[in-house]
Protein backbone atom coordinates (compact mmCIF):
# COMPACT_ATOMS: atom_id res chain seq x y z
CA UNK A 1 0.00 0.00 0.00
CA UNK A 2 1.08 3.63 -0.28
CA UNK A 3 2.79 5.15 2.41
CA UNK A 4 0.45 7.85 2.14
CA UNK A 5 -2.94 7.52 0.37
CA UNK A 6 -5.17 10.16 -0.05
CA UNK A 7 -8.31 9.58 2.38
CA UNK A 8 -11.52 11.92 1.22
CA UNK A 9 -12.72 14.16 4.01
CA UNK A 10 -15.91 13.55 6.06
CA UNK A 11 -18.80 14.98 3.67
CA UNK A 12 -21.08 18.11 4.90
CA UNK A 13 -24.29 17.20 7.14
CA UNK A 14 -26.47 15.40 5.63
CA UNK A 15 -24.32 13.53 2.69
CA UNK A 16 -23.33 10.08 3.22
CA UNK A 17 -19.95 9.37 4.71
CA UNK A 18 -17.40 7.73 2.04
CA UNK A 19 -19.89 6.95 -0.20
CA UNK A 20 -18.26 6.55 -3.76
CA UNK A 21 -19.84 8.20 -6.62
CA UNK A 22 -19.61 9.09 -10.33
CA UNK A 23 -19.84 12.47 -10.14
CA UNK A 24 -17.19 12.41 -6.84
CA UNK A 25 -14.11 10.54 -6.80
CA UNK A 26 -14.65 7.96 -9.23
CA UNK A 27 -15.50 10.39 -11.84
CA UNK A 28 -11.55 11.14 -13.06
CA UNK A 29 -11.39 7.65 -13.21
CA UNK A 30 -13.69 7.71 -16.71
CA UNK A 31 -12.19 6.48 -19.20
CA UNK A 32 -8.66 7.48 -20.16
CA UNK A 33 -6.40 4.48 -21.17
CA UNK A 34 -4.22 3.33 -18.13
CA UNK A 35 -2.46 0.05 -16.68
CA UNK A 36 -4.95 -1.93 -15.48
CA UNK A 37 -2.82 -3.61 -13.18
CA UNK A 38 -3.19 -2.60 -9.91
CA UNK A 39 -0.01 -3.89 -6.93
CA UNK A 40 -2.23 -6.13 -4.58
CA UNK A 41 -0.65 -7.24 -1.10
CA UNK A 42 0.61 -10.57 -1.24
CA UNK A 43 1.45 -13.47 1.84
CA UNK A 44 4.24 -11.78 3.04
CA UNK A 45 2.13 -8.72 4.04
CA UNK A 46 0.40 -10.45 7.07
CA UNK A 47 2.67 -13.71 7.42
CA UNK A 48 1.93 -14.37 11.36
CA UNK A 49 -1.69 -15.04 10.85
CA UNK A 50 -1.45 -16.75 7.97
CA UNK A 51 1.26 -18.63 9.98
CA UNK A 52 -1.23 -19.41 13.00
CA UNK A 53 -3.77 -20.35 10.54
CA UNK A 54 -1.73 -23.31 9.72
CA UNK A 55 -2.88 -25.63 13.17
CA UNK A 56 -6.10 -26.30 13.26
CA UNK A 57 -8.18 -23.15 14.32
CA UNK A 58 -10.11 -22.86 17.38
CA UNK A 59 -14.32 -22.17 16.92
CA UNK A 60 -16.14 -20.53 20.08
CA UNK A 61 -19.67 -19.64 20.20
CA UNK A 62 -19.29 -16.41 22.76
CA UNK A 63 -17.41 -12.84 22.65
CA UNK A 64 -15.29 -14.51 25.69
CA UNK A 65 -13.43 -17.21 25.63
CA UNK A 66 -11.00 -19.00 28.09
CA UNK A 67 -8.20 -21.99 27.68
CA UNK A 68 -5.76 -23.38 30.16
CA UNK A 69 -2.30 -22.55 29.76
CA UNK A 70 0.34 -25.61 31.35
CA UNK A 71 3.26 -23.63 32.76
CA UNK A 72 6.12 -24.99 31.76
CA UNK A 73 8.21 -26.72 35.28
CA UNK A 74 11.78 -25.37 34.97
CA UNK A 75 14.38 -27.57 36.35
CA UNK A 76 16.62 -25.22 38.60
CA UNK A 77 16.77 -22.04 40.81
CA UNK A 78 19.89 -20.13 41.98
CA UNK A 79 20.28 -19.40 46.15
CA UNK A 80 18.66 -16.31 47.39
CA UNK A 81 21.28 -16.10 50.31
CA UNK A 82 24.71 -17.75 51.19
CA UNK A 83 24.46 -21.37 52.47
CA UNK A 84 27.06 -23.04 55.20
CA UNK A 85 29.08 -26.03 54.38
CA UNK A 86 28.40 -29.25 55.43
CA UNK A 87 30.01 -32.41 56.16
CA UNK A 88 29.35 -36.17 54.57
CA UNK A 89 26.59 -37.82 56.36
CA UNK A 90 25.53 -34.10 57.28
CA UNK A 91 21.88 -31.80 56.31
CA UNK A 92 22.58 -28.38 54.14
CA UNK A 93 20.23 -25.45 54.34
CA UNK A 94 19.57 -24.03 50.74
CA UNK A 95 17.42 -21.43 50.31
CA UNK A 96 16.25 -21.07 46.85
CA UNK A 97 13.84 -18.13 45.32
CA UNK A 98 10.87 -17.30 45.84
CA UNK A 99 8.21 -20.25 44.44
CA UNK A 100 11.12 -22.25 43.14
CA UNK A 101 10.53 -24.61 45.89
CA UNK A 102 7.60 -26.05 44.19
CA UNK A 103 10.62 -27.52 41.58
CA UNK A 104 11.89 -29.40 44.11
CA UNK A 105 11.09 -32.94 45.56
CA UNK A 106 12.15 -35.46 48.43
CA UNK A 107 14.74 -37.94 46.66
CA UNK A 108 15.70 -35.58 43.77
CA UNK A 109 19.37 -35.12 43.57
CA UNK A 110 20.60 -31.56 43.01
CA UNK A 111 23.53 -30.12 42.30
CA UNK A 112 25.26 -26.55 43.39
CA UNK A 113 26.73 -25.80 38.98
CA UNK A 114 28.83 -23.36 40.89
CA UNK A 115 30.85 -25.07 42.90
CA UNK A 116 30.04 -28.95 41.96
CA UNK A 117 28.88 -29.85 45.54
CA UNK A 118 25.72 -32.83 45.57
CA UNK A 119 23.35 -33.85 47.65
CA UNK A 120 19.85 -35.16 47.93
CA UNK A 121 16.39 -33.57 48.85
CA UNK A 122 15.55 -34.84 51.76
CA UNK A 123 13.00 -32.15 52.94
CA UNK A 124 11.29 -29.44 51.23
CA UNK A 125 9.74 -26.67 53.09
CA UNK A 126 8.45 -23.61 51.06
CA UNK A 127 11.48 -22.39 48.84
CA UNK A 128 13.85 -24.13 51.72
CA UNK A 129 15.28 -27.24 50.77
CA UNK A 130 17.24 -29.73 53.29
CA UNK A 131 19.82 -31.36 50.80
CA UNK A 132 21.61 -34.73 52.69
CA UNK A 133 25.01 -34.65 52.36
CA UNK A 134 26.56 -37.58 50.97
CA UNK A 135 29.38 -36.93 50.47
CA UNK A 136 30.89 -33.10 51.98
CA UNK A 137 28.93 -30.04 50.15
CA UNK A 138 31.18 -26.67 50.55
CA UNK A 139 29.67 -23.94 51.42
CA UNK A 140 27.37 -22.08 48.53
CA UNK A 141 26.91 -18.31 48.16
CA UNK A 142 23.85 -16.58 46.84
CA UNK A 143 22.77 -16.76 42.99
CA UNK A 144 24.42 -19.87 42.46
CA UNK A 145 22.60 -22.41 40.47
CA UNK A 146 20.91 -25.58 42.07
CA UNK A 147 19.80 -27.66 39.08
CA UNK A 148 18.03 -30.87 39.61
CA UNK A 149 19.16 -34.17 38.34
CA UNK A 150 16.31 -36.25 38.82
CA UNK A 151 15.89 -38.41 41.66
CA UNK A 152 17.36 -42.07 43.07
CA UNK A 153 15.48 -44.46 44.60
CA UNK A 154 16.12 -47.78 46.57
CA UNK A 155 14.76 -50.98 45.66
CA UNK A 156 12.05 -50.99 47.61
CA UNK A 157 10.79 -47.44 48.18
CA UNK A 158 7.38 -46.66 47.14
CA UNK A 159 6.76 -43.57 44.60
CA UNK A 160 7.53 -40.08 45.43
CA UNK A 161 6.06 -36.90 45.24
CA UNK A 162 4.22 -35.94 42.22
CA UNK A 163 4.85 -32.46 41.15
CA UNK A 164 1.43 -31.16 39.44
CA UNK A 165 1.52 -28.72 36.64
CA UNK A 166 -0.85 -26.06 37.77
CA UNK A 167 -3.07 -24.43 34.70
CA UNK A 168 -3.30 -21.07 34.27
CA UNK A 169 -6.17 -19.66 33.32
CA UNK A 170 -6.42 -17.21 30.83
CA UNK A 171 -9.01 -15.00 29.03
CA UNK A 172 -9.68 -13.04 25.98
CA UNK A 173 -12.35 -11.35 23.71
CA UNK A 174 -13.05 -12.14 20.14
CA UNK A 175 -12.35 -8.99 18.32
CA UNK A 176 -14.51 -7.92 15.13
CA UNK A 177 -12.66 -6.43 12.13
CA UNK A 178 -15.00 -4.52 10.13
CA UNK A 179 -14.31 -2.98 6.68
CA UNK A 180 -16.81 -1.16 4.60
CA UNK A 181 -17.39 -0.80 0.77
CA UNK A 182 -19.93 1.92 -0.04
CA UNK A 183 -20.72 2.40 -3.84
CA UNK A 184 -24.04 4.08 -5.49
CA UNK A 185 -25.07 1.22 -7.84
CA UNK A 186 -24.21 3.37 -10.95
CA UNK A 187 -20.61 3.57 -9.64
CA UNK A 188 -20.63 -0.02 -9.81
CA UNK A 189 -21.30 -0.88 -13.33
CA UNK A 190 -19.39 2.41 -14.67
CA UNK A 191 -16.72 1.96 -17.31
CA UNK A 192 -13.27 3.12 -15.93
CA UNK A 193 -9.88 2.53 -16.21
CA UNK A 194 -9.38 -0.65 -14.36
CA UNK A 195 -10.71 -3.21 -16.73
CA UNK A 196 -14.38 -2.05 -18.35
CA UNK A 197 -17.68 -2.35 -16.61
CA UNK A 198 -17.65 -2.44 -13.12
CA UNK A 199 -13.50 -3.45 -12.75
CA UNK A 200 -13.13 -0.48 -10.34
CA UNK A 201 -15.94 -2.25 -7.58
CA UNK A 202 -14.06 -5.55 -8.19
CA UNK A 203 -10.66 -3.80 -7.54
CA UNK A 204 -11.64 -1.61 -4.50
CA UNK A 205 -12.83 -5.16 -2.74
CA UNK A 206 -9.63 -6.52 -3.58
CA UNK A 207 -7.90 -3.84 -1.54
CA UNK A 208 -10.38 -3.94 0.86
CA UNK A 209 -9.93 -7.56 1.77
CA UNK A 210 -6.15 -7.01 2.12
CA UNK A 211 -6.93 -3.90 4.00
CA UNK A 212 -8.79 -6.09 6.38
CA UNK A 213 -6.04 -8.94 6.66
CA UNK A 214 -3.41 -6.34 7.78
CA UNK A 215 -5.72 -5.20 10.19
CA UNK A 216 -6.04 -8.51 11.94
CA UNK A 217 -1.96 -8.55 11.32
CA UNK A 218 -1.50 -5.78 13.11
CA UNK A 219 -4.07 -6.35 16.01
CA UNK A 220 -2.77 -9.82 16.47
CA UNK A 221 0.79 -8.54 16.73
CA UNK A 222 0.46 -5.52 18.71
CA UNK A 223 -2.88 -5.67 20.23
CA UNK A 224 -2.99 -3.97 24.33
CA UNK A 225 -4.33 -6.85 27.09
CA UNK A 226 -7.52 -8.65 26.29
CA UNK A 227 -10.65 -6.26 27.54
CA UNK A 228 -14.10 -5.36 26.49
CA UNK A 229 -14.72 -1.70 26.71
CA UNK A 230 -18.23 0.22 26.37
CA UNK A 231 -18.11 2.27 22.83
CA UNK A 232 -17.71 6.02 22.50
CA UNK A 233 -21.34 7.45 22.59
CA UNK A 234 -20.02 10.78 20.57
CA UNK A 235 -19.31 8.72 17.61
CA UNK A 236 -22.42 9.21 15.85
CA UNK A 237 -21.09 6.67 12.45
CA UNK A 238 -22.84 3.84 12.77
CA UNK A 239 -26.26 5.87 14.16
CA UNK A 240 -27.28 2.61 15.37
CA UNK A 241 -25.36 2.03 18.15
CA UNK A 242 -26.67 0.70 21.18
CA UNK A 243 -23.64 0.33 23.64
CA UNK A 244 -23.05 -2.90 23.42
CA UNK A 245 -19.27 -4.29 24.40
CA UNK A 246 -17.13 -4.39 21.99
CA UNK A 247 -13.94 -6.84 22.28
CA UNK A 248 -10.17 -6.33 21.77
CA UNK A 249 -8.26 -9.57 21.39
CA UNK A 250 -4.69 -9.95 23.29
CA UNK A 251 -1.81 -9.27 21.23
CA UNK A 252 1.70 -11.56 21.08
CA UNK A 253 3.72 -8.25 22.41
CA UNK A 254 1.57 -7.76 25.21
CA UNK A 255 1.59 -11.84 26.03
CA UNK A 256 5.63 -11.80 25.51
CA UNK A 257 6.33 -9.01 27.51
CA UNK A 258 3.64 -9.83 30.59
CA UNK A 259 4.21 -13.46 31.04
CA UNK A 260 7.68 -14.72 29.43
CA UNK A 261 10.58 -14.63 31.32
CA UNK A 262 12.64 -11.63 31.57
CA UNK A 263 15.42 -12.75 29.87
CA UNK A 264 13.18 -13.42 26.76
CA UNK A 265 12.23 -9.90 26.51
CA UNK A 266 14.40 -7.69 25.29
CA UNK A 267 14.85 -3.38 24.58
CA UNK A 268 18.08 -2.51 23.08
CA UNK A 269 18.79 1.23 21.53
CA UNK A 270 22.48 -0.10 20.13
CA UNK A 271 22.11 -4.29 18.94
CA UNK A 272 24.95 -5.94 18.91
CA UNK A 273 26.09 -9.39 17.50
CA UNK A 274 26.50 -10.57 21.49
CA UNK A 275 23.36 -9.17 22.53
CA UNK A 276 21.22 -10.50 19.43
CA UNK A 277 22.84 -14.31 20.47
CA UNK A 278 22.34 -13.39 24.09
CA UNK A 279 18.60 -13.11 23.72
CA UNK A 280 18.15 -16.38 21.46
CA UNK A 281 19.50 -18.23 23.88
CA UNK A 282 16.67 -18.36 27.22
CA UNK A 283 14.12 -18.41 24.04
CA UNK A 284 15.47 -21.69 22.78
CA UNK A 285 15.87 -23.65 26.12
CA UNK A 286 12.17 -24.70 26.03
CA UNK A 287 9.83 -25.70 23.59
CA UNK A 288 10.61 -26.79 19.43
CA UNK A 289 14.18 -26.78 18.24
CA UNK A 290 13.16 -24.48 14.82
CA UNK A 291 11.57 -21.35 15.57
CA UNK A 292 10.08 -18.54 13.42
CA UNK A 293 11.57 -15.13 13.60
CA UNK A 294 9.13 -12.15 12.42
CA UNK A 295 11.98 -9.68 11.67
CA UNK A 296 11.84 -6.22 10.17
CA UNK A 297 14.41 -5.66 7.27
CA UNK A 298 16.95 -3.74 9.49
CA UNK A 299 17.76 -6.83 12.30
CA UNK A 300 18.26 -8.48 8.59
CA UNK A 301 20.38 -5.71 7.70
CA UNK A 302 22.45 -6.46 10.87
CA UNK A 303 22.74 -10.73 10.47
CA UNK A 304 24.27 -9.96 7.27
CA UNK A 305 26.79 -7.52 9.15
CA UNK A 306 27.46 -9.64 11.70
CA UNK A 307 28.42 -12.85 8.53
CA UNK A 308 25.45 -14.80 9.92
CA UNK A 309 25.67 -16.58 6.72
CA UNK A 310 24.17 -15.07 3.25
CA UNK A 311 20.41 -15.08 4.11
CA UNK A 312 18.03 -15.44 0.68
CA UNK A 313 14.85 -16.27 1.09
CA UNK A 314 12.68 -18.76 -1.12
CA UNK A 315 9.19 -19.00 -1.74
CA UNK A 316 7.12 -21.68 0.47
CA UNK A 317 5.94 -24.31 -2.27
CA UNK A 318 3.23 -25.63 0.41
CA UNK A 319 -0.48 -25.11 -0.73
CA UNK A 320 -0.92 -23.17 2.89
CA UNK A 321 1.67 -20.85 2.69
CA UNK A 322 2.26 -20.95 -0.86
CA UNK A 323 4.42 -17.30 -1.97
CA UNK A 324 5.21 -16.95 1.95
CA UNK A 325 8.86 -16.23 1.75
CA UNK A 326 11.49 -17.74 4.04
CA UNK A 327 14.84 -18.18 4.73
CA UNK A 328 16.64 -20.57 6.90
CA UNK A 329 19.10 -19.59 9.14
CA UNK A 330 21.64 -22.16 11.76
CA UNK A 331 22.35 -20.93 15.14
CA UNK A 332 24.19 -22.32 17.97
CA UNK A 333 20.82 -22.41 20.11
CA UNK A 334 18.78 -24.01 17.14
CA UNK A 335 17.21 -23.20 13.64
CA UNK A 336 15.49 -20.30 12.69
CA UNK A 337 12.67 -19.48 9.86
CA UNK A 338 13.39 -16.14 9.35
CA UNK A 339 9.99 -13.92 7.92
CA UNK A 340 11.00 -10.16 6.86
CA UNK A 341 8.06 -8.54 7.86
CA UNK A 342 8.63 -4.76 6.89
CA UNK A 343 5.46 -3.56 9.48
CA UNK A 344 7.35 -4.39 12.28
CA UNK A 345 10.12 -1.69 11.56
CA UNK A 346 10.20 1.38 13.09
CA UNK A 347 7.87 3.91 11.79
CA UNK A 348 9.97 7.04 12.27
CA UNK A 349 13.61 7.39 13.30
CA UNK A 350 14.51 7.18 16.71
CA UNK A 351 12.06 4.44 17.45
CA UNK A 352 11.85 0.57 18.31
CA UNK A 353 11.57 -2.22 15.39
CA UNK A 354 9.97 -5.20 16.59
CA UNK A 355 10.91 -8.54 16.28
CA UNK A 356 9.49 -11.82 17.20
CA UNK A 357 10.83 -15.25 17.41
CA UNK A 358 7.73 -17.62 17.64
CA UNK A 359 7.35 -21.57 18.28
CA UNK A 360 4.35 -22.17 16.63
CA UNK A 361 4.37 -26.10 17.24
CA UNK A 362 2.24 -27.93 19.51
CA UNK A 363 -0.70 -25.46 18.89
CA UNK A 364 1.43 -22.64 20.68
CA UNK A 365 -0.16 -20.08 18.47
CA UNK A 366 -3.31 -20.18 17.29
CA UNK A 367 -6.13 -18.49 15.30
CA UNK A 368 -9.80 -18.38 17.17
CA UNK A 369 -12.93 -17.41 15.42
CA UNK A 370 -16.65 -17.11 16.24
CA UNK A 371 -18.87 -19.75 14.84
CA UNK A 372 -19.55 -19.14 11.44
CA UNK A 373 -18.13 -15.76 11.65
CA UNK A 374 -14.99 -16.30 9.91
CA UNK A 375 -14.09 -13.58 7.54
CA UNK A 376 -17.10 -13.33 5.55
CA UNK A 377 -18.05 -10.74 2.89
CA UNK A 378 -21.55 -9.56 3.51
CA UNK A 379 -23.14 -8.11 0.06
CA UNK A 380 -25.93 -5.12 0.85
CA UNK A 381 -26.16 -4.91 4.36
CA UNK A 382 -27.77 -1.90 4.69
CA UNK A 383 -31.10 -1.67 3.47
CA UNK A 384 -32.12 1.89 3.61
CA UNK A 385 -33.86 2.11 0.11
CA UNK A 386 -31.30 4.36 -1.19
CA UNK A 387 -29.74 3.35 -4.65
CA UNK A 388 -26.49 2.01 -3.23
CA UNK A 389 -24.65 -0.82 -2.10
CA UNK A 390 -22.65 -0.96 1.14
CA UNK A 391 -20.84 -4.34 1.49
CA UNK A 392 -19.14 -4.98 4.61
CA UNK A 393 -16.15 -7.34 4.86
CA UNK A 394 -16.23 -9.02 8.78
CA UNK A 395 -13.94 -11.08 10.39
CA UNK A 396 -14.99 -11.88 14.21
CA UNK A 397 -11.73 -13.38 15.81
CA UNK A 398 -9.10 -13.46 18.27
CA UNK A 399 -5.92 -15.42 19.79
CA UNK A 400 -4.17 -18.06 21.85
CA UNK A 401 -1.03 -17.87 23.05
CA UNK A 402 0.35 -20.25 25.12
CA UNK A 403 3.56 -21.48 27.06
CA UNK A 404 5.62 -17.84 26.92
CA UNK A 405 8.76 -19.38 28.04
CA UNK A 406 9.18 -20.44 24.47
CA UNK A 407 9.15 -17.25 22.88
CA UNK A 408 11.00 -13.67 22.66
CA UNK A 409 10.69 -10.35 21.53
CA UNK A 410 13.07 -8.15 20.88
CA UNK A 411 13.25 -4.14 20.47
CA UNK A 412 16.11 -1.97 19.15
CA UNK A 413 16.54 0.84 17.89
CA UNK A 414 20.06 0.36 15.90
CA UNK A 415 22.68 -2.13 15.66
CA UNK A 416 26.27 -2.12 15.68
């Protein structure tokens, strides 16, 4: 689309808003010889939900929906204070952080990565574990890590402690995506320069159907927390409203950012080579070993600085994705898809570009729609008796993100 189209100003009282007409905008479009060929967005202008699309998509039959998220269990903790030594056949006192006791179970044998001392979990009391000390532990000072190894048991011991994976709960609001097309029915059979009778209707739907796709892109990617809000009673366009609740639908920044670890979220104003590797690697350590990154052509710009490796991208041949380009891309913490998604660079200079690296396997990601309310375009919806058409294209949807551990996002502002 054009960086900056030319949007018609709100007619006078009375008129109809954005109606097109013969005798208004359409009319210098009669009939001078032109190209016909008009650039139409293609799969690479709204990859990540054509990407979520891919699992099968979730149907729910009300404006709120809920799923259970399974928290991902990690398998260490570091010390939140010093601990003292103690000798073979001895108890240690380790102290680990807040709610990382829940990681921890009688018979699991963990080990202190800092200083190589061993024990096992004899006790566990809150976040304070009582580690038996086989053979002597040395003493341990705070932030080092205590990973578990698993557990040992004798011959005859029963089973141990199961450790549950609570569900989180989480809620969000199908969003609808509404985009008009308002012609007087002489406008839509007029000759013009797009193709004879009635080609410039069949080409403004075209660019209203991609309008609405990057619309849902955009929502889906940068879309506040999930809420339903009351709407604006001083908008007067649609007359009809009623105050109803209308729905926004929870975007992957704001479910990155709130519930992935810290280390996955990233703001940089100078990127470096370090930095970029740094982040990758607490997004790789759970979850699929191939990941999609949703990068804007500058972090692009900066792989090819740093000798990544020459990055060209090829066309997906898959009926799903077909014309979705990629390129594949080897790190040391595993294999990226990279997407070069130019709306997630920064819009004027000084500011962020976004970028994303996704798991979308094991229905991570995924597209929800109201039943029967999939993107849908409705011919003649208003029936007014006035000689015009107004077709609406609708798409009433939303998201579901799950396990945040397994993704990243990243803001920067340059590289170096």
């Amino acid at each position: 689309m054009a960086g900056s189209p030319t949007v018609y100003p709100t007619p006078t009282a009375g008129t109809e808003v954005g109606l097109r007409t013969v005798l208004s905008e359409l009319g210098s479009n009669i009939p001078v010889q032109m190209d016909k060929d008009l650039f139409l967005l293609n799969p690479n202008e709204n990859p990540f939900t054509l990407m979520t699309t891919q699992v099968p998509k979730d149907k729910v039959g009300d404006d709120t929906y809920k799923w259970h998220d399974d928290e991902i269990v990690p398998e260490h903790s570091t010390l939140l204070s010093s601990a003292a030594a103690a000798a073979a056949d001895a108890s240690a006192t380790w102290i680990v952080q807040s709610g990382a006791g829940a990681y921890f179970a009688q018979w699991d044998i963990v080990k202190n990565m800092a200083n190589g001392s061993w024990g096992m979990v004899t006790g566990v009391s809150s976040d304070t574990l009582t580690v038996e000390a086989h053979v002597a532990i040395l003493a341990a000072s705070a932030g080092d890590v205590i990973q578990r190894l698993g557990n040992a048991m004798g011959e005859v011991q029963s089973i141990p402690k199961y450790r549950s994976t609570a569900h989180t709960e989480r809620t969000n609001y199908i969003q609808r995506h509404s985009h008009p097309i308002r012609y007087s029915r002489m406008a839509m059979k007029a000759a013009d320069y797009f193709g004879g009778f009635g080609a410039d209707y069949i080409r403004e739907t075209k660019k209203a159907l991609k309008e609405n796709a990057r619309n849902i892109e955009w929502a889906f990617l940068l879309n506040p927390g999930p809420a339903q809000y009351t709407p604006e009673t001083g908008i007067t366009n649609p007359a009809d409203e009623t105050g109803d609740k209308f729905g926004i639908s929870m975007g992957l920044d704001y479910f990155i950012s709130t519930y992935a670890p810290r280390d996955n979220v990233r703001d940089e104003d100078d990127l470096t080579e370090y930095e970029f590797y740094d982040w990758l690697e607490p997004c790789f350590e759970y979850g699929s070993s191939t990941k999609t990154l949703y990068t804007p052509p500058r972090l692009l710009q900066a792989m090819m600085r740093w000798n990544l490796k020459e990055i060209r991208f090829e066309p997906s041949k898959k009926k799903q994705t077909l014309g979705l380009n990629f390129a594949d891309v080897t790190t040391p913490h595993g294999q990226i898809k990279l997407i070069n998604h130019k709306m997630l660079k920064a819009r004027a200079s000084g500011h962020y570009h976004y970028a994303f690296l996704v798991d979308h396997g094991a229905d991570k990601i995924k597209y929800v729609y109201f039943n029967g309310l999939d993107t849908q375009f409705l011919r003649d919806q208003v029936k007014d008796g006035k000689h015009q058409v107004v077709d609406e294209i609708a798409t009433y949807c939303g998201t579901k993100f799950r396990l945040a551990d397994c993704h990243g996002r990243l803001r920067f502002k340059d590289f170096s």
